[in-house]
N, C-alpha and C. Protein backbone atom coordinates (compact mmCIF):
# COMPACT_ATOMS: atom_id res chain seq x y z
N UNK A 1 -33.09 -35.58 10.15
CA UNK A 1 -33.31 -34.23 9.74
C UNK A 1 -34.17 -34.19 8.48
N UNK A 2 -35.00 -35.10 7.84
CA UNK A 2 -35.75 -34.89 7.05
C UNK A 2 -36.61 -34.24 7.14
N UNK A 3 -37.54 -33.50 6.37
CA UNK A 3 -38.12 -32.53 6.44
C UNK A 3 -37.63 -31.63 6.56
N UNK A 4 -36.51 -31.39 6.74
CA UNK A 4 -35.63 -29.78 6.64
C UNK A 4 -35.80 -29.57 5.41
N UNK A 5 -35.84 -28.11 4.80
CA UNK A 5 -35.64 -28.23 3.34
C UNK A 5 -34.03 -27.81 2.85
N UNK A 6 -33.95 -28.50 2.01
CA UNK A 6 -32.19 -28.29 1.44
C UNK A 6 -31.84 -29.43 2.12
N UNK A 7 -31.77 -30.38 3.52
CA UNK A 7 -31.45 -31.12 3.09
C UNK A 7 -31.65 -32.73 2.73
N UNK A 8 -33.09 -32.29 2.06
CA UNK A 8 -33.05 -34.00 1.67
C UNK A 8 -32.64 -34.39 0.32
N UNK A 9 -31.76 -35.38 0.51
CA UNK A 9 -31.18 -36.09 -1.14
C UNK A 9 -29.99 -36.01 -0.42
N UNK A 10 -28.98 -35.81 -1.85
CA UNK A 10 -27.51 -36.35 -1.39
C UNK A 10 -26.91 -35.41 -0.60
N UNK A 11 -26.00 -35.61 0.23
CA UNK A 11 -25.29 -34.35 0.85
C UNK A 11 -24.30 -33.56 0.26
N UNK A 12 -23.73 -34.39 -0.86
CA UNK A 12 -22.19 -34.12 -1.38
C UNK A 12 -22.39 -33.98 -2.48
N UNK A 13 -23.75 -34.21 -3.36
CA UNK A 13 -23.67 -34.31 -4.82
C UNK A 13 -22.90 -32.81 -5.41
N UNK A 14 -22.33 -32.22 -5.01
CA UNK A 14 -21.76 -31.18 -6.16
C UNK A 14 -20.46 -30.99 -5.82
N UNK A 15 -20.18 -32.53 -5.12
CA UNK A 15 -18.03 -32.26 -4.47
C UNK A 15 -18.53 -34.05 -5.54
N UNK A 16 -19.21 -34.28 -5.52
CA UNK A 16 -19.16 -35.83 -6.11
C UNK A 16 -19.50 -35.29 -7.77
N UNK A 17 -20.48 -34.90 -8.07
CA UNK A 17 -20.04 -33.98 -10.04
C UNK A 17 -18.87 -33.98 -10.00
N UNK A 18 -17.82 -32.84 -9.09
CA UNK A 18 -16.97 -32.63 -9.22
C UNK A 18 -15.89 -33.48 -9.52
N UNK A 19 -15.51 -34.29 -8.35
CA UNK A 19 -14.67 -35.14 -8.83
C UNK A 19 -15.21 -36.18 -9.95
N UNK A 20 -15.84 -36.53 -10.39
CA UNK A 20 -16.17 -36.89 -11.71
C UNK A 20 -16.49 -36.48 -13.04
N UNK A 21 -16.16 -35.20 -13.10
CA UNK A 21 -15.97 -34.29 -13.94
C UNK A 21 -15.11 -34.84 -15.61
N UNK A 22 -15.17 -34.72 -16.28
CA UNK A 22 -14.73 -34.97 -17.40
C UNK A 22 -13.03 -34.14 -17.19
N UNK A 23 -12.19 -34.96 -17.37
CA UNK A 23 -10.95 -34.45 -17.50
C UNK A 23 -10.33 -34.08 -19.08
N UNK A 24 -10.02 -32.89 -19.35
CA UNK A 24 -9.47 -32.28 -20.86
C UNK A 24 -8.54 -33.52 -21.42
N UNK A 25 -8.89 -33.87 -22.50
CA UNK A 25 -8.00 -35.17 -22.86
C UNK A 25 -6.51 -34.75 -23.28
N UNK A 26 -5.62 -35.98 -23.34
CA UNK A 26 -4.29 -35.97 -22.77
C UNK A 26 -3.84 -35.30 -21.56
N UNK A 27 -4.57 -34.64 -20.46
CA UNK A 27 -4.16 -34.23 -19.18
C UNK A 27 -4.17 -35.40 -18.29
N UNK A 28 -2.89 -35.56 -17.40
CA UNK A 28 -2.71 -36.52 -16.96
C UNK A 28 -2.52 -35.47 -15.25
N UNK A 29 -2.96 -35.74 -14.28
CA UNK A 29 -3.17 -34.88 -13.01
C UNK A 29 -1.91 -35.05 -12.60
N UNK A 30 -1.62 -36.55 -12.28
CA UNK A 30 0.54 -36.36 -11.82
C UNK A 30 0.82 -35.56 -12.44
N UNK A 31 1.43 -35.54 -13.78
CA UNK A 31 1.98 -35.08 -15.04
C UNK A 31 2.05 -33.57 -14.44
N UNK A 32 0.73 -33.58 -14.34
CA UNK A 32 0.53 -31.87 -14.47
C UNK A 32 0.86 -30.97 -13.32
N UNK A 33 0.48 -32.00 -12.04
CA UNK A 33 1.08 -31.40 -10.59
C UNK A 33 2.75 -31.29 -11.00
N UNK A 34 3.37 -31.82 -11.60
CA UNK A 34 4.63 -31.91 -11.43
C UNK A 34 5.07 -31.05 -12.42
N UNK A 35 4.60 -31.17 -13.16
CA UNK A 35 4.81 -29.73 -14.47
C UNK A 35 4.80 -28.30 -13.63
N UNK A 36 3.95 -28.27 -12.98
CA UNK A 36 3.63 -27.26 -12.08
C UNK A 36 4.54 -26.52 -11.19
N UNK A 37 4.78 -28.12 -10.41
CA UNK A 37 5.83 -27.74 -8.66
C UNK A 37 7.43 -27.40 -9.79
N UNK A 38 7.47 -27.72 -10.70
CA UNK A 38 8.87 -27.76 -12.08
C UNK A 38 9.03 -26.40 -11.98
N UNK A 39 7.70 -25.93 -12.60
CA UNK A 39 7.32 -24.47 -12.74
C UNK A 39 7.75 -23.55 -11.89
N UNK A 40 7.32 -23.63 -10.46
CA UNK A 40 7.38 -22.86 -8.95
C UNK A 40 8.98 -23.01 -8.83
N UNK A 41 9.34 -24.49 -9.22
CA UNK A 41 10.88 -24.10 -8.40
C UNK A 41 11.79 -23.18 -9.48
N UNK A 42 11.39 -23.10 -10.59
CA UNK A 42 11.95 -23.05 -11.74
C UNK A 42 12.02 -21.26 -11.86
N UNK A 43 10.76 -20.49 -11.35
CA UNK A 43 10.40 -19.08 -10.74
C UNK A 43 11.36 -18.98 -9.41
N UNK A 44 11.30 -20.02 -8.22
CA UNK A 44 11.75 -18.99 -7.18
C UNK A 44 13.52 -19.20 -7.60
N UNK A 45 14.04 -20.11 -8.43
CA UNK A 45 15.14 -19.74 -8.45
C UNK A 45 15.29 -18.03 -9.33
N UNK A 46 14.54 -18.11 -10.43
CA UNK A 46 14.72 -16.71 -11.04
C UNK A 46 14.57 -15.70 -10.07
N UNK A 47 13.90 -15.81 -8.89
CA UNK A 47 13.56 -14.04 -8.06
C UNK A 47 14.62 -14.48 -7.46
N UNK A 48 15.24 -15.51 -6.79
CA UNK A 48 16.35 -15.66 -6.38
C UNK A 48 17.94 -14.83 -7.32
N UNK A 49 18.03 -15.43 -8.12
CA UNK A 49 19.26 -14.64 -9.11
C UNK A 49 18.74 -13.40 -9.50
N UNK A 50 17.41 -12.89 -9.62
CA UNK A 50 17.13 -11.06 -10.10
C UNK A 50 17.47 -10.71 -8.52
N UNK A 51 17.37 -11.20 -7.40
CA UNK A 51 17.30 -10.36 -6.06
C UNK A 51 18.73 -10.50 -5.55
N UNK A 52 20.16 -11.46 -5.71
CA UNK A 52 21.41 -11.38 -5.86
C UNK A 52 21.57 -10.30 -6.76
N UNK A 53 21.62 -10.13 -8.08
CA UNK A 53 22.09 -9.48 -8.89
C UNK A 53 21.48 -7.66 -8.56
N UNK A 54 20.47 -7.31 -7.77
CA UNK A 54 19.73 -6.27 -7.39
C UNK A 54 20.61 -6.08 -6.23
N UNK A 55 21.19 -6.72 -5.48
CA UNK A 55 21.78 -6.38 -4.23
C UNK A 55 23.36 -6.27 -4.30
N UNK A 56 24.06 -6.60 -5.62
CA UNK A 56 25.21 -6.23 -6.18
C UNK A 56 25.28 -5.13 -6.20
N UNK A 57 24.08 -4.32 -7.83
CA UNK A 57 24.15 -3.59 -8.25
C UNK A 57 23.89 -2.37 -6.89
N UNK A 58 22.97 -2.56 -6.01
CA UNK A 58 22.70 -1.72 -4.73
C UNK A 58 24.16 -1.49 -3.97
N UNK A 59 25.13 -2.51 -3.83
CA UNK A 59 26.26 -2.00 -3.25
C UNK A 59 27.38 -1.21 -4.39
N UNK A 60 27.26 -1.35 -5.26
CA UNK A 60 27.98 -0.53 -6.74
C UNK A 60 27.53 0.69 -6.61
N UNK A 61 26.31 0.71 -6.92
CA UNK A 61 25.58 2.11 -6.70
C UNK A 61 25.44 3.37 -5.68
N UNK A 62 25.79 2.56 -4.33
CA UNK A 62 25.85 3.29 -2.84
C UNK A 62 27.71 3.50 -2.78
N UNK A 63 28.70 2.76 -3.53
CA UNK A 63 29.96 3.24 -3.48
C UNK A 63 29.64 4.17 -4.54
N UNK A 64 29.28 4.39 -5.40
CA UNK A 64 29.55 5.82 -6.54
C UNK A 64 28.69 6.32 -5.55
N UNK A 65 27.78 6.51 -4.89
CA UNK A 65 27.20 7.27 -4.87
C UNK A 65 27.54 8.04 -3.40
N UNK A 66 28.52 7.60 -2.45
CA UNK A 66 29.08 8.40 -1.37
C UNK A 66 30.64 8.91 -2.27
N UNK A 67 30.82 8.29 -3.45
CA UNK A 67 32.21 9.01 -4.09
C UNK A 67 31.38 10.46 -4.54
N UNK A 68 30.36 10.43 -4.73
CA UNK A 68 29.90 11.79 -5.41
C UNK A 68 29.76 12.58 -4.69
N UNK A 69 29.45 12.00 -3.15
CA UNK A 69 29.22 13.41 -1.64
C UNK A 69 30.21 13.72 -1.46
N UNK A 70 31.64 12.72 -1.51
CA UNK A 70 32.56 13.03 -0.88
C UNK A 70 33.31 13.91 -2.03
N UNK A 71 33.28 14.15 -3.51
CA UNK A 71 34.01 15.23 -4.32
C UNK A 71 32.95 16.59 -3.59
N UNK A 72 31.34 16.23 -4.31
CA UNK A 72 31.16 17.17 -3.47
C UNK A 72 31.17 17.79 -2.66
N UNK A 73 31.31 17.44 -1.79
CA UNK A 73 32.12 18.23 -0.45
C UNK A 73 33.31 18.23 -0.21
N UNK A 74 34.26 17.99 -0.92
CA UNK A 74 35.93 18.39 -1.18
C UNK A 74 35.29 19.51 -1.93
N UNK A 75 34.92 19.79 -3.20
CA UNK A 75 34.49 20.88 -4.11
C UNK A 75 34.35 22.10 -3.19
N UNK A 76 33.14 22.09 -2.58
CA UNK A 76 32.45 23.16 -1.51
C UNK A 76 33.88 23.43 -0.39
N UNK A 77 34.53 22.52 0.08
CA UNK A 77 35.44 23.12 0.77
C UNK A 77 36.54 23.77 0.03
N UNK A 78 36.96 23.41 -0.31
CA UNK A 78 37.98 24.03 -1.88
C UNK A 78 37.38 25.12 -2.01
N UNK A 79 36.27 25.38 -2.80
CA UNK A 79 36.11 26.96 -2.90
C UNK A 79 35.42 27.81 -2.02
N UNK A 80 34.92 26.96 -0.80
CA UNK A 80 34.28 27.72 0.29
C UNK A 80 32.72 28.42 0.09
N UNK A 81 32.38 28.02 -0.65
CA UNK A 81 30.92 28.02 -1.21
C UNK A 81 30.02 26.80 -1.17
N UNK A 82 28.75 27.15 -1.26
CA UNK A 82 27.85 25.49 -0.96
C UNK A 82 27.99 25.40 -2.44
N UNK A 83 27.80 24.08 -2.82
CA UNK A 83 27.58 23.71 -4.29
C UNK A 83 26.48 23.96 -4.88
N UNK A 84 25.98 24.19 -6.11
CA UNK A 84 25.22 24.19 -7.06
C UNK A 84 24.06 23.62 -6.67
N UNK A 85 22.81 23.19 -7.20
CA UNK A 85 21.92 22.24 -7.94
C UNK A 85 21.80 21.27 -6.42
N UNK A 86 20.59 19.97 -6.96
CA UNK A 86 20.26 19.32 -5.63
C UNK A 86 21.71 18.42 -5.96
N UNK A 87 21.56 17.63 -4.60
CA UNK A 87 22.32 16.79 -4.39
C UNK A 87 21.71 15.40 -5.04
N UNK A 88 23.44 14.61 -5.47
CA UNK A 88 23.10 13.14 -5.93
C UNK A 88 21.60 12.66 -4.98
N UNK A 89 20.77 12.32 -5.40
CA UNK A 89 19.76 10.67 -4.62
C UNK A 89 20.47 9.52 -4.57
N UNK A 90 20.27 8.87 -3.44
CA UNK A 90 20.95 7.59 -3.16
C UNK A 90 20.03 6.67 -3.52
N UNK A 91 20.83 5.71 -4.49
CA UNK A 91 20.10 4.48 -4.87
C UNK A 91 19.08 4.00 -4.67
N UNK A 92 18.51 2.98 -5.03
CA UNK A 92 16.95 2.24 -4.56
C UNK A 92 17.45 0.90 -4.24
N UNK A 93 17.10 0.41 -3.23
CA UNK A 93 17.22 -1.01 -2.81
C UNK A 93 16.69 -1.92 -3.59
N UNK A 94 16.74 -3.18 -3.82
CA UNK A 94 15.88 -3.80 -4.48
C UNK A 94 15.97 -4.21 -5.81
N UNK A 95 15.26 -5.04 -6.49
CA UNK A 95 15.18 -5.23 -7.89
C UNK A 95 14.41 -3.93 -8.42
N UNK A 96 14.28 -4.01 -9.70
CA UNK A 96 13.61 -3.09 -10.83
C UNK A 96 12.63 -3.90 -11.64
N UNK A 97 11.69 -3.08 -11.84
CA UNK A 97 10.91 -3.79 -12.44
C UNK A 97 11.09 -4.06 -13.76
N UNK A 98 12.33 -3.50 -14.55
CA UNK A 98 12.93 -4.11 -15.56
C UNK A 98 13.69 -5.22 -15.72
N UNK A 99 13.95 -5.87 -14.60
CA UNK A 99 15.09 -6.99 -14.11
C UNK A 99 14.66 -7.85 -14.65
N UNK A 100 15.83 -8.34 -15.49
CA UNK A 100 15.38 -10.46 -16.07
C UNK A 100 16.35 -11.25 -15.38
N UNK A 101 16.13 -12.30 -15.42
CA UNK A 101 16.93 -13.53 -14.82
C UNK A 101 17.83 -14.27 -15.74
N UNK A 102 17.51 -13.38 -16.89
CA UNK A 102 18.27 -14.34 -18.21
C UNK A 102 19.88 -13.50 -17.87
């Protein structure tokens, strides 16, 4: 294929720079992969314990929150009138975006 233009010379020269690239001193590439995968497991346990502790608080929240339909509607039958104002909202599933793992 010579005479093509682009490709005569090396084929790889800029995956071959690459891996010969000057490495930031004291970085060691094991070291650092493993610092890393440390890192990842070290995160999915945290969304792990914020997404337990989110699914507690979601069943806490859905018992108060059918105790509040059910006065309310003892209330309304008791005096035979609809109640007041909107009704309770039922909880949000899920974590918050305030949630820590600490």
């Amino acid at each position: 294929m010579a005479g093509v233009s682009g490709l005569d010379g090396p084929r790889f020269s800029p995956a071959d720079s690459a891996d010969t690239a000057d490495i930031p001193d004291g970085m060691s590439i094991p070291d650092e992969l493993a610092r890393r995968e440390e890192r990842l497991r070290k995160l999915a346990e945290a969304r792990a314990k914020i997404a337990a502790r989110a699914k507690e608080r979601h069943a806490r929240e859905q018992a108060e929150h059918e105790a509040k339909l059910a006065a309310r509607q003892a209330k309304a039958e008791a005096s035979g009138k609809k109640p007041g104002g909107k009704p309770p909202k039922p909880p949000v599933e899920g974590p918050r975006p305030n949630d820590r793992s600490t």
